[in-house]
N, C-alpha and C. Protein backbone atom coordinates (compact mmCIF):
# COMPACT_ATOMS: atom_id res chain seq x y z
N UNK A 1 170.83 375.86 -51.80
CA UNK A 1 172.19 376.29 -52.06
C UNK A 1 172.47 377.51 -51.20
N UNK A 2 174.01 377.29 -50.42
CA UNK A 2 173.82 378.43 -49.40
C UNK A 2 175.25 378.77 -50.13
N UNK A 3 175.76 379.96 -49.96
CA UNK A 3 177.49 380.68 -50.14
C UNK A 3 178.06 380.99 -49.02
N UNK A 4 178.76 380.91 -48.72
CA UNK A 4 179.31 382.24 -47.69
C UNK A 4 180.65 382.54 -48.18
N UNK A 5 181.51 383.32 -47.70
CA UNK A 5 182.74 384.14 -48.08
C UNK A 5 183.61 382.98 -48.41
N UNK A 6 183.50 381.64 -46.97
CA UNK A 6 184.52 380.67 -47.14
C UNK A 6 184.41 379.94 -48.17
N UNK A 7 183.50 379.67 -48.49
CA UNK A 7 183.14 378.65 -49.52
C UNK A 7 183.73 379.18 -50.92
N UNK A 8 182.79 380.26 -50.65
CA UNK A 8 183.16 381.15 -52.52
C UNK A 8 184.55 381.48 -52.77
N UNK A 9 185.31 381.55 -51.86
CA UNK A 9 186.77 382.07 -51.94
C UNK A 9 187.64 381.35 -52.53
N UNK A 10 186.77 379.94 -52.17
CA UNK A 10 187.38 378.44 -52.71
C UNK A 10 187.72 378.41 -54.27
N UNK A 11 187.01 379.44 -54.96
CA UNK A 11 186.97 379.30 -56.11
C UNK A 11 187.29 380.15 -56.61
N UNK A 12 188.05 381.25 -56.27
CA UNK A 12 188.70 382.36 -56.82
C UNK A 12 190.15 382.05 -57.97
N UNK A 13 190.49 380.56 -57.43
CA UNK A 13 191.37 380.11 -58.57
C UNK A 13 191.09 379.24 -59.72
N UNK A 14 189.89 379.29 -59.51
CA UNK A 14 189.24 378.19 -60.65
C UNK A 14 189.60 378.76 -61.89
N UNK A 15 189.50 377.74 -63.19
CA UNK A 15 189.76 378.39 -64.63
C UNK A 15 188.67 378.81 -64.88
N UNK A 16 188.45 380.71 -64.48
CA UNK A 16 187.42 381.05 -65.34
C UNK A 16 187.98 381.37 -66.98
N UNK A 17 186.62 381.59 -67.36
CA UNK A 17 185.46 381.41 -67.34
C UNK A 17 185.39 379.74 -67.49
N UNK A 18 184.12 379.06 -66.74
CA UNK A 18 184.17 378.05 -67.27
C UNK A 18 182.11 377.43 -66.98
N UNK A 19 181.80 376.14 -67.11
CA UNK A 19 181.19 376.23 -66.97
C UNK A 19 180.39 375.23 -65.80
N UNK A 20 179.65 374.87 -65.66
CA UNK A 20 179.45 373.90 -64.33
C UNK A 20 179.79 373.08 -64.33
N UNK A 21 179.81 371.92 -65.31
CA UNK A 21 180.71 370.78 -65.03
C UNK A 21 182.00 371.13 -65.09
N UNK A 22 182.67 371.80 -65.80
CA UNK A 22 184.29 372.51 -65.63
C UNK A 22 184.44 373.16 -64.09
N UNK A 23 183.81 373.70 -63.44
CA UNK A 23 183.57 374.13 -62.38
C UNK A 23 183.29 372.62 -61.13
N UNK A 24 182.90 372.08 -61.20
CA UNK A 24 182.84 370.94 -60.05
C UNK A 24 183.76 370.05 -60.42
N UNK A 25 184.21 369.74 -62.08
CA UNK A 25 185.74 368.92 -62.29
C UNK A 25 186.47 369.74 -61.07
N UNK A 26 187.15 370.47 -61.18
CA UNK A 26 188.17 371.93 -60.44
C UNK A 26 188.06 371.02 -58.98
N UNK A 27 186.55 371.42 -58.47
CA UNK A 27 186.54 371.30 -57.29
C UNK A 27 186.76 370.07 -56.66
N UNK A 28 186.44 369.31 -57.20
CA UNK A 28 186.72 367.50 -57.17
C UNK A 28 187.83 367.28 -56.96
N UNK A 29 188.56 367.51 -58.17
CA UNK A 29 189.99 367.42 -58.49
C UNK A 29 190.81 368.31 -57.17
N UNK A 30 190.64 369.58 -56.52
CA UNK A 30 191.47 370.16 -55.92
C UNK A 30 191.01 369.59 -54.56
N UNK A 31 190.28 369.00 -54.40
CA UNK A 31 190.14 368.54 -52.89
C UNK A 31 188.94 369.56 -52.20
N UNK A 32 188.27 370.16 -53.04
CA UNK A 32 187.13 371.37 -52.20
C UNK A 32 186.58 370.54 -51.34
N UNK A 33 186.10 371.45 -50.27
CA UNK A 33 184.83 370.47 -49.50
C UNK A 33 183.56 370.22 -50.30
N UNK A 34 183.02 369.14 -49.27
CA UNK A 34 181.69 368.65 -49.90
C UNK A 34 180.68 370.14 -50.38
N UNK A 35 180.60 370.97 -49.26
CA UNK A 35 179.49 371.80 -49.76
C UNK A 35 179.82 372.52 -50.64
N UNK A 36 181.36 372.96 -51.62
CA UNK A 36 181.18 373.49 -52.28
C UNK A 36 180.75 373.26 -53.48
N UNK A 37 181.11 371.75 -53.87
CA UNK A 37 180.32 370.67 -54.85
C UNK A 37 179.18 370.52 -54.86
N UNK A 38 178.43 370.46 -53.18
CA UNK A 38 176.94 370.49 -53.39
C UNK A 38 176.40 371.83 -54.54
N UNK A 39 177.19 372.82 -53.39
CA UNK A 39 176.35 374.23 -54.22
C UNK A 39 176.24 374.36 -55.78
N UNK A 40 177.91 373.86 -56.17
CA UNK A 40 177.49 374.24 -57.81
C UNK A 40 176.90 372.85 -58.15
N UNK A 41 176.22 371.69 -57.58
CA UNK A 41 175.37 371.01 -58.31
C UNK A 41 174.28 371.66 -58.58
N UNK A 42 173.90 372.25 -57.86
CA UNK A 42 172.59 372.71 -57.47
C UNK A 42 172.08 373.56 -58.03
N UNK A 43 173.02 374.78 -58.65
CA UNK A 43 172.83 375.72 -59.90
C UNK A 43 172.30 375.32 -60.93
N UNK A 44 171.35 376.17 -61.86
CA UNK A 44 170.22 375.84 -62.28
C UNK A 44 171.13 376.54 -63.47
N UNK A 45 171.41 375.17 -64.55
CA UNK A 45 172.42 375.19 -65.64
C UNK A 45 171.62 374.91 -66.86
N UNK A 46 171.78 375.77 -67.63
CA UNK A 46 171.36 375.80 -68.92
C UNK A 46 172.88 376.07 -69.89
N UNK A 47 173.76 375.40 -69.72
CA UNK A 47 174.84 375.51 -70.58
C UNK A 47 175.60 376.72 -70.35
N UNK A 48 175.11 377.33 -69.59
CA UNK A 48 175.57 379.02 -69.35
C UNK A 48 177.60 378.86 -69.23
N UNK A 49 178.06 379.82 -69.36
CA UNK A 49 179.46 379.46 -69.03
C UNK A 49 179.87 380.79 -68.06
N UNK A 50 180.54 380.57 -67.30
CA UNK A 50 180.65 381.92 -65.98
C UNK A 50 182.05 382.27 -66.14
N UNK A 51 181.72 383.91 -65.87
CA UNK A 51 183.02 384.93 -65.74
C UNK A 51 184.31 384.45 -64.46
N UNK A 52 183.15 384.16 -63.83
CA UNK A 52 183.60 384.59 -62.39
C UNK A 52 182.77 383.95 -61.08
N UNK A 53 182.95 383.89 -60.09
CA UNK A 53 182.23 383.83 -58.80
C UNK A 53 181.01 384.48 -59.04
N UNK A 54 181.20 385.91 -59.06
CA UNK A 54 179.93 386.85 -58.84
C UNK A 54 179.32 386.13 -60.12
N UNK A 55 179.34 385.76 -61.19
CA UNK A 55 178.15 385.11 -62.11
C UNK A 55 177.55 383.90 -61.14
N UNK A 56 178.18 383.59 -60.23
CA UNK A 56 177.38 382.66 -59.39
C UNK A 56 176.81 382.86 -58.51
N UNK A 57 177.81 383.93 -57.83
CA UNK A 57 176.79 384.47 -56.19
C UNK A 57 177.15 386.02 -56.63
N UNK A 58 176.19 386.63 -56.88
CA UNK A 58 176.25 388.43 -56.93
C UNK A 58 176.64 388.79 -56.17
N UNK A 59 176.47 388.23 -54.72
CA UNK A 59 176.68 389.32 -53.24
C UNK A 59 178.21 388.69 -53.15
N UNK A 60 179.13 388.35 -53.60
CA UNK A 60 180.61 388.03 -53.44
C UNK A 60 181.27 389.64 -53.31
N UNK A 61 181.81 390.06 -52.06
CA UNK A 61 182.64 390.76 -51.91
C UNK A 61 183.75 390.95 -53.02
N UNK A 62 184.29 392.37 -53.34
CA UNK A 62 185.15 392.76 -54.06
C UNK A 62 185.78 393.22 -52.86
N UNK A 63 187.13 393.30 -53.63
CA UNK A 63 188.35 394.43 -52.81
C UNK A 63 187.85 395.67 -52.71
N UNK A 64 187.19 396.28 -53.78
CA UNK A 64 186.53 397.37 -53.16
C UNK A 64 185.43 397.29 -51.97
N UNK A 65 184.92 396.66 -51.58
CA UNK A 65 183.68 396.71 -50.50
C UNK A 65 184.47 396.39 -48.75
N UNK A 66 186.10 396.15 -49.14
CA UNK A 66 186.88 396.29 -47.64
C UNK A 66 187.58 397.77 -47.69
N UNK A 67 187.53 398.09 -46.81
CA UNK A 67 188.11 399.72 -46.42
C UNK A 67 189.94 399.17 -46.12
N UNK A 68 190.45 398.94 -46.89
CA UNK A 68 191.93 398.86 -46.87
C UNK A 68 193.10 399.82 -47.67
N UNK A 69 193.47 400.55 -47.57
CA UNK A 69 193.68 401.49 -48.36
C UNK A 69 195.48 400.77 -48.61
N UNK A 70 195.88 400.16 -49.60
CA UNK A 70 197.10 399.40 -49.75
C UNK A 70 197.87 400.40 -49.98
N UNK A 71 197.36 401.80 -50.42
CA UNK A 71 198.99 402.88 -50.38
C UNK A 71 199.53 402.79 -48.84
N UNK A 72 199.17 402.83 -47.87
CA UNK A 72 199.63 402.62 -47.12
C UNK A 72 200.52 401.58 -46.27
N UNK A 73 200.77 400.92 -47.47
CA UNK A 73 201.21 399.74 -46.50
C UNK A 73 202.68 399.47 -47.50
């Protein structure tokens, strides 16, 4: 199972919290690419139900970790 920014971003509109099969319904249903279906098959599911992205990939960028300062704009 690999992430990268593109992939994970894919899922920033998903209904969290939810849980892996609620999570690959989403992706099915919205047309995701193949690898993002691969990845959450591949998660090692014990019924768990997720917040968020980062409950899936920790290293998922926040708005805080870009230097954009939006008062300015």
């Amino acid at each position: 199972m690999y992430w990268t920014l593109e992939l994970a971003s894919k899922l920033e509109d998903a209904p969290w919290p939810a849980t892996k099969e609620e999570l690959i319904d989403y992706a099915v249903r919205s047309g995701l690419s193949l690898e993002v279906i691969e990845n959450l098959e591949e998660i090692e599911d014990e019924g768990d139900v997720y917040d968020s992205i980062e409950d899936i990939w920790p290293d998922y960028p926040s708005k805080d970790d870009f230097l954009f300062n939006e008062d300015e704009y």
